[in-house]
Protein backbone atom coordinates (compact mmCIF):
# COMPACT_ATOMS: atom_id res chain seq x y z
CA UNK A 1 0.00 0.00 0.00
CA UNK A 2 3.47 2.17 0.84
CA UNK A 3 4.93 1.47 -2.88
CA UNK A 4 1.66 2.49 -4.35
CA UNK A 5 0.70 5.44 -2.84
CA UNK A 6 3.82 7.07 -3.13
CA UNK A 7 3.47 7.35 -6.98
CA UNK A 8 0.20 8.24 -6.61
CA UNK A 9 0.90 11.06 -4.74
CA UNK A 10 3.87 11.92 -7.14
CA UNK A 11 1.38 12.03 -9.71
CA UNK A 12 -1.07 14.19 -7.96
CA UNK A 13 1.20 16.54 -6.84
CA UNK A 14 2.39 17.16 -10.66
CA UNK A 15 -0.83 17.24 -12.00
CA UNK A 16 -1.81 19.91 -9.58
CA UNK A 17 1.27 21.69 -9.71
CA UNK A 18 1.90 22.77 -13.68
CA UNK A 19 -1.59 24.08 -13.61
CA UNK A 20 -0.14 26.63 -11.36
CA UNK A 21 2.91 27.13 -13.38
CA UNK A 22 0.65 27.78 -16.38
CA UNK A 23 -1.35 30.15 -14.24
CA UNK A 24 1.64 32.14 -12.78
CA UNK A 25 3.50 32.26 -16.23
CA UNK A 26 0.11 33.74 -17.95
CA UNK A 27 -0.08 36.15 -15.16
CA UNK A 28 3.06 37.37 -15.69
CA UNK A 29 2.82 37.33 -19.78
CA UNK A 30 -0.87 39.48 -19.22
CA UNK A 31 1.25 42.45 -18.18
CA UNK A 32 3.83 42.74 -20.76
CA UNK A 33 1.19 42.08 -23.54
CA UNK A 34 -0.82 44.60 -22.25
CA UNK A 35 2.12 47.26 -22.01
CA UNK A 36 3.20 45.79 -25.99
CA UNK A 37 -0.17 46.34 -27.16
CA UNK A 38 -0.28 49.84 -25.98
CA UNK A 39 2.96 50.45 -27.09
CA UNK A 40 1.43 49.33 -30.40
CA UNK A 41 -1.15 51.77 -29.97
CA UNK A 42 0.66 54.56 -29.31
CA UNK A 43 2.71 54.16 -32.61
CA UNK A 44 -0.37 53.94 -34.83
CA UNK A 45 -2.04 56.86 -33.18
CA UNK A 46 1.44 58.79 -33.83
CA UNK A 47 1.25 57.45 -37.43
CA UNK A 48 -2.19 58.63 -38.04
CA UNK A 49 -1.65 61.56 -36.89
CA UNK A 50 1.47 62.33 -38.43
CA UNK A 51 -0.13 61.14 -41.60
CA UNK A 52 -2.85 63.48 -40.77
CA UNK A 53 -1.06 66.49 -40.20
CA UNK A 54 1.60 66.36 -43.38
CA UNK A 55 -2.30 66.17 -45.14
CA UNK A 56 -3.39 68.85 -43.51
CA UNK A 57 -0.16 70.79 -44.00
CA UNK A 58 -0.30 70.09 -47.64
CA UNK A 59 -3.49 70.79 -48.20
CA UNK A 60 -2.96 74.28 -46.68
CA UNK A 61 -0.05 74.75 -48.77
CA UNK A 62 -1.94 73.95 -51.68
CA UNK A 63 -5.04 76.33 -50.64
CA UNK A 64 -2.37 79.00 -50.17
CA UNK A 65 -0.76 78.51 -53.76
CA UNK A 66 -4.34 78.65 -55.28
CA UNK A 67 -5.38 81.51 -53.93
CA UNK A 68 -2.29 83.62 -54.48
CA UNK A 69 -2.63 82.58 -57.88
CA UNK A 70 -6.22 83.67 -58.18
CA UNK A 71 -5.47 87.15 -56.75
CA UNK A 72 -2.24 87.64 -59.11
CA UNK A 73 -4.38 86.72 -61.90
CA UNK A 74 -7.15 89.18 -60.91
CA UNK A 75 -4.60 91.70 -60.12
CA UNK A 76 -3.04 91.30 -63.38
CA UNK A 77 -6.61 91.25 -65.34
CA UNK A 78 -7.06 94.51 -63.47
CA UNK A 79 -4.17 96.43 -64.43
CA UNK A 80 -4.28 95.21 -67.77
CA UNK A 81 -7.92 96.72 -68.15
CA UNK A 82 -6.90 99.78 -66.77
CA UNK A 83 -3.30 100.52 -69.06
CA UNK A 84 -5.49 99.22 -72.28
CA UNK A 85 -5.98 102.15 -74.54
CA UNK A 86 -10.30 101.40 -74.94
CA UNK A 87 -11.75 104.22 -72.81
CA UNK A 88 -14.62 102.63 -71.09
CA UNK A 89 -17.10 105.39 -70.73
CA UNK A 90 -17.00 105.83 -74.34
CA UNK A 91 -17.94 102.60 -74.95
CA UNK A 92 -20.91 102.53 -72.44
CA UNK A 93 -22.22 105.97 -73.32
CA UNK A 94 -21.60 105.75 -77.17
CA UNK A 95 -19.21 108.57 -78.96
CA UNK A 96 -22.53 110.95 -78.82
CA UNK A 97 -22.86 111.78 -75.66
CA UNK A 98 -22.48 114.70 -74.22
CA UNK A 99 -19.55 115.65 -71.27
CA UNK A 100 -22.19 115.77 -68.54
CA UNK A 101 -23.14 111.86 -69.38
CA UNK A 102 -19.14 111.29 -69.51
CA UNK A 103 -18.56 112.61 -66.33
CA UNK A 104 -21.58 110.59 -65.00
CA UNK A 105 -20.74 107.13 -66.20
CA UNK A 106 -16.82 108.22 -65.54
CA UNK A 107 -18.12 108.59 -61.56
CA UNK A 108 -20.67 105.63 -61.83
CA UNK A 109 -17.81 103.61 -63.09
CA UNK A 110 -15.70 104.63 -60.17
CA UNK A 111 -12.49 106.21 -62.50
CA UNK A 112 -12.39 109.19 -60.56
CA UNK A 113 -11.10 106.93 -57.47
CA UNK A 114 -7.61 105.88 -56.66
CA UNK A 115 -6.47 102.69 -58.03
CA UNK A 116 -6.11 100.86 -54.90
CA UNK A 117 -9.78 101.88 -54.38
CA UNK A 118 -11.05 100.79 -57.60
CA UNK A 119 -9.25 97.82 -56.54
CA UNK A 120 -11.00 96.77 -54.09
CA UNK A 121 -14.31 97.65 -55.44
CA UNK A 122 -13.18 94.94 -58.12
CA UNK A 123 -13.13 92.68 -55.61
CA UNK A 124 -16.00 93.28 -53.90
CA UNK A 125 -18.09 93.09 -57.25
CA UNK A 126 -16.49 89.75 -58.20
CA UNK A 127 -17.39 88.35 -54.67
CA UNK A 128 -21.23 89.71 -55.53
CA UNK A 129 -21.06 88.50 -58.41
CA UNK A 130 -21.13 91.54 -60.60
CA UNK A 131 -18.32 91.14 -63.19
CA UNK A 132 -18.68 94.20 -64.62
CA UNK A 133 -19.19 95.74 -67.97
CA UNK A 134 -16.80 94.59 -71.21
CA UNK A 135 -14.97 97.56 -72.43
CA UNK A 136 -15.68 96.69 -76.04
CA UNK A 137 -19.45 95.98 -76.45
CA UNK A 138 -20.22 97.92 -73.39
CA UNK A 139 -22.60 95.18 -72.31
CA UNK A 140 -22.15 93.13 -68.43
CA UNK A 141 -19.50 90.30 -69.17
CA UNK A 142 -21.89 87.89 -67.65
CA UNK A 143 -24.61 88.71 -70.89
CA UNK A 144 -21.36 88.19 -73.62
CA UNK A 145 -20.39 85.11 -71.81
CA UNK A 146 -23.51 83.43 -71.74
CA UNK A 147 -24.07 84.63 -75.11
CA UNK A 148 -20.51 82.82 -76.56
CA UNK A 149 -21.14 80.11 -73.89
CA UNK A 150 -22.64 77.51 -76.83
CA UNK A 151 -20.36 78.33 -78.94
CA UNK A 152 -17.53 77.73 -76.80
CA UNK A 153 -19.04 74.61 -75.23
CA UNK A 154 -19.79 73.33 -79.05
CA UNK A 155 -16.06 73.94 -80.15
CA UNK A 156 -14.74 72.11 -76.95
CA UNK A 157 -16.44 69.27 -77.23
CA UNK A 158 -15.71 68.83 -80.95
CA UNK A 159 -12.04 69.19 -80.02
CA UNK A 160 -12.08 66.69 -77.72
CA UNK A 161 -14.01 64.29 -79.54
CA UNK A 162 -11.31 64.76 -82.30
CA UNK A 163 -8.29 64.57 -79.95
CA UNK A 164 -9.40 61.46 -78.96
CA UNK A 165 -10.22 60.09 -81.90
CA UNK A 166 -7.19 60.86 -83.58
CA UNK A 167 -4.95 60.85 -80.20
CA UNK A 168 -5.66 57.49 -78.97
CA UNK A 169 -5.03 55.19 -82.22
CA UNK A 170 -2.07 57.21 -82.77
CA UNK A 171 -0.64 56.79 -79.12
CA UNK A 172 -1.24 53.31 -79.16
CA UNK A 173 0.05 52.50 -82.70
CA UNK A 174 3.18 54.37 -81.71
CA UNK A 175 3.83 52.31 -78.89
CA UNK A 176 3.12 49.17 -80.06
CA UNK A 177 5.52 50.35 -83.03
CA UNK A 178 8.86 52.10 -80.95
CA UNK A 179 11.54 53.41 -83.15
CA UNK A 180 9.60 52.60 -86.68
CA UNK A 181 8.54 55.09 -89.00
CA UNK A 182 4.74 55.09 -87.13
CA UNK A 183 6.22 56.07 -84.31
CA UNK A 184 8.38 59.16 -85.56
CA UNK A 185 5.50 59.95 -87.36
CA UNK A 186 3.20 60.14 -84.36
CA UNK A 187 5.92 62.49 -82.50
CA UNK A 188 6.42 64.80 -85.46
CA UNK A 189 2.10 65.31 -85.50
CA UNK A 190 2.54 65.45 -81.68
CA UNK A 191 5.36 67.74 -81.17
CA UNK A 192 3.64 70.00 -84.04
CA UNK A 193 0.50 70.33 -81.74
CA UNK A 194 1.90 70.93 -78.84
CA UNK A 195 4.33 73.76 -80.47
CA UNK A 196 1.83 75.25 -83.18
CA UNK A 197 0.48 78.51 -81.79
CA UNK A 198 -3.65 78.09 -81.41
CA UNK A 199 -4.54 81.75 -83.23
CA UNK A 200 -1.95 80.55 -86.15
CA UNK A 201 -3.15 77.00 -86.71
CA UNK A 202 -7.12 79.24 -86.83
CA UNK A 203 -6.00 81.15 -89.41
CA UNK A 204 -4.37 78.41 -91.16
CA UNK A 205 -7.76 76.65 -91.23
CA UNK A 206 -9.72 79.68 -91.95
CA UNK A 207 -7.90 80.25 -95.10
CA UNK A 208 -7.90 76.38 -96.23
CA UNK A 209 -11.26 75.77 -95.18
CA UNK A 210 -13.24 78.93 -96.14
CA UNK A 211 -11.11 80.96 -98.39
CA UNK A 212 -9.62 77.89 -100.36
CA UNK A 213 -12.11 74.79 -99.99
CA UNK A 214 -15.27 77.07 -99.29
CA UNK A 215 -16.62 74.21 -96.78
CA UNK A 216 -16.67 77.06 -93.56
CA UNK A 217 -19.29 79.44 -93.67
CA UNK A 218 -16.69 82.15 -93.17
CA UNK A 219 -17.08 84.72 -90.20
CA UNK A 220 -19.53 83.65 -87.68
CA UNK A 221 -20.53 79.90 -86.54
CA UNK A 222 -22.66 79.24 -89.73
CA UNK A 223 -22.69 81.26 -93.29
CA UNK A 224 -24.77 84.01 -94.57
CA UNK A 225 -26.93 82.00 -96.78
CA UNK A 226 -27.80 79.76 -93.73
CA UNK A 227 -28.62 82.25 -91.20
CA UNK A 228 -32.11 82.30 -90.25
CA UNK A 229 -33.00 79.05 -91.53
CA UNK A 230 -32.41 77.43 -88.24
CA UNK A 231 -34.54 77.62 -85.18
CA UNK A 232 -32.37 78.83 -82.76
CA UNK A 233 -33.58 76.63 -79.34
CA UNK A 234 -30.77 75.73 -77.06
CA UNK A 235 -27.73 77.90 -78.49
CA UNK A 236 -25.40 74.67 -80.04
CA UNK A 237 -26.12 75.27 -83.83
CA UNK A 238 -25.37 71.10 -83.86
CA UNK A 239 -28.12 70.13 -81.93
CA UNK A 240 -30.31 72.57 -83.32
CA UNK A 241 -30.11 71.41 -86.64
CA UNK A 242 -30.49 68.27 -85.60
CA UNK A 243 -33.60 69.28 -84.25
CA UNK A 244 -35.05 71.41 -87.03
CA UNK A 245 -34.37 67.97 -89.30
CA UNK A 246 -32.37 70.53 -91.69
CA UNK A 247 -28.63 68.64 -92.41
């Protein structure tokens, strides 16, 4: 009974012993994970917010690059209205009007004022709003741009259509052809694009495609002969004469 209960109690004493030793070595791993993990947090809260602030921080920068290049460009606009040799007044009041209307739209205008003045007045009409009048029509720049608006929209889009039309096949024949013939090709008509001055390659067009080949309808968006015939609904002579059914 001795020689038996001696291994017994060997046994027992084991088996209740290493659960302790589990217990006492988890107890002492539960603090060090916990000081790891917030170690661990700490670092990812100082990442995201040093990620956060160089966004922040560029952002700003970028906000401050935009608008000093808005109020350059506005300076510059308004300097370059003021030293251009179109008198203003005339071209509101007409060349028959008398000095006392002059000297009324000059006032109305606010010419009589220092420049710094007139300024900010610019300012404060542009943050209304009010863009003014155009010095050669005499009419508010907000009427001649919504009057040119089509137009402009129209000639955009047909641009782009084209550039991608042309630009795409072109791009990817040239790559799929490097150093052939294609592909010098491609750069010449690329290089010539980017380098041809817009108002020169107009003219050159103007004088091939109305003067030469007759197929533009000269000055204006559609010819003499034409004008009148189509119903004029939303500005975009395309659409419109698409709509009126007249090709």
């Amino acid at each position: 009974m001795k020689s038996s209960s001696t291994p017994m109690s060997g046994i027992t004493w084991a088996t209740v012993q290493r659960p302790r030793d589990c217990v006492t070595s988890t107890s002492n791993a539960d603090p060090m994970r916990s000081i790891v993990q917030a170690k661990a947090g700490i670092t990812m809260s100082s990442a995201s917010i040093s990620f956060w602030s160089s966004r922040v921080a560029h952002g700003t920068r970028r906000s401050g690059s935009v608008a000093a290049t808005l109020f350059g460009l506005l300076l510059l606009t308004f300097f370059i209205g003021r030293v251009m040799p179109l008198d203003p007044v005339l071209a509101i009041v007409g060349p028959d009007a008398d000095a006392a209307a002059y000297a009324q739209a000059y006032q109305e205008l606010g010419l009589d004022k220092p420049l710094t003045t007139q300024f900010v007045m610019y300012l404060s009409d542009l943050l209304h709003g009010d863009l003014g009048k155009a010095l050669l029509t005499g009419h508010p720049v907000i009427d001649d741009i919504a009057r040119v608006f089509p137009a402009t929209l129209e000639l955009a889009t047909l641009a782009i259509l084209f550039g991608v039309l042309l630009g795409l096949p072109l791009g990817v024949y040239a790559a799929t052809h490097q150093g052939r013939s294609g592909d010098h090709i491609a750069r010449v008509i690329t290089l010539f694009g980017y380098s041809t001055p817009i108002f020169w390659l107009g003219m050159m067009a103007f004088l091939v495609f109305y003067a030469w080949l007759g197929w533009a309808g000269g000055v204006g968006r559609i010819g003499l002969a034409y004008d009148g015939l189509i119903e004029t609904r939303t500005g975009l002579l395309l659409i419109d004469t698409a709509l009126s059914g007249d090709w």
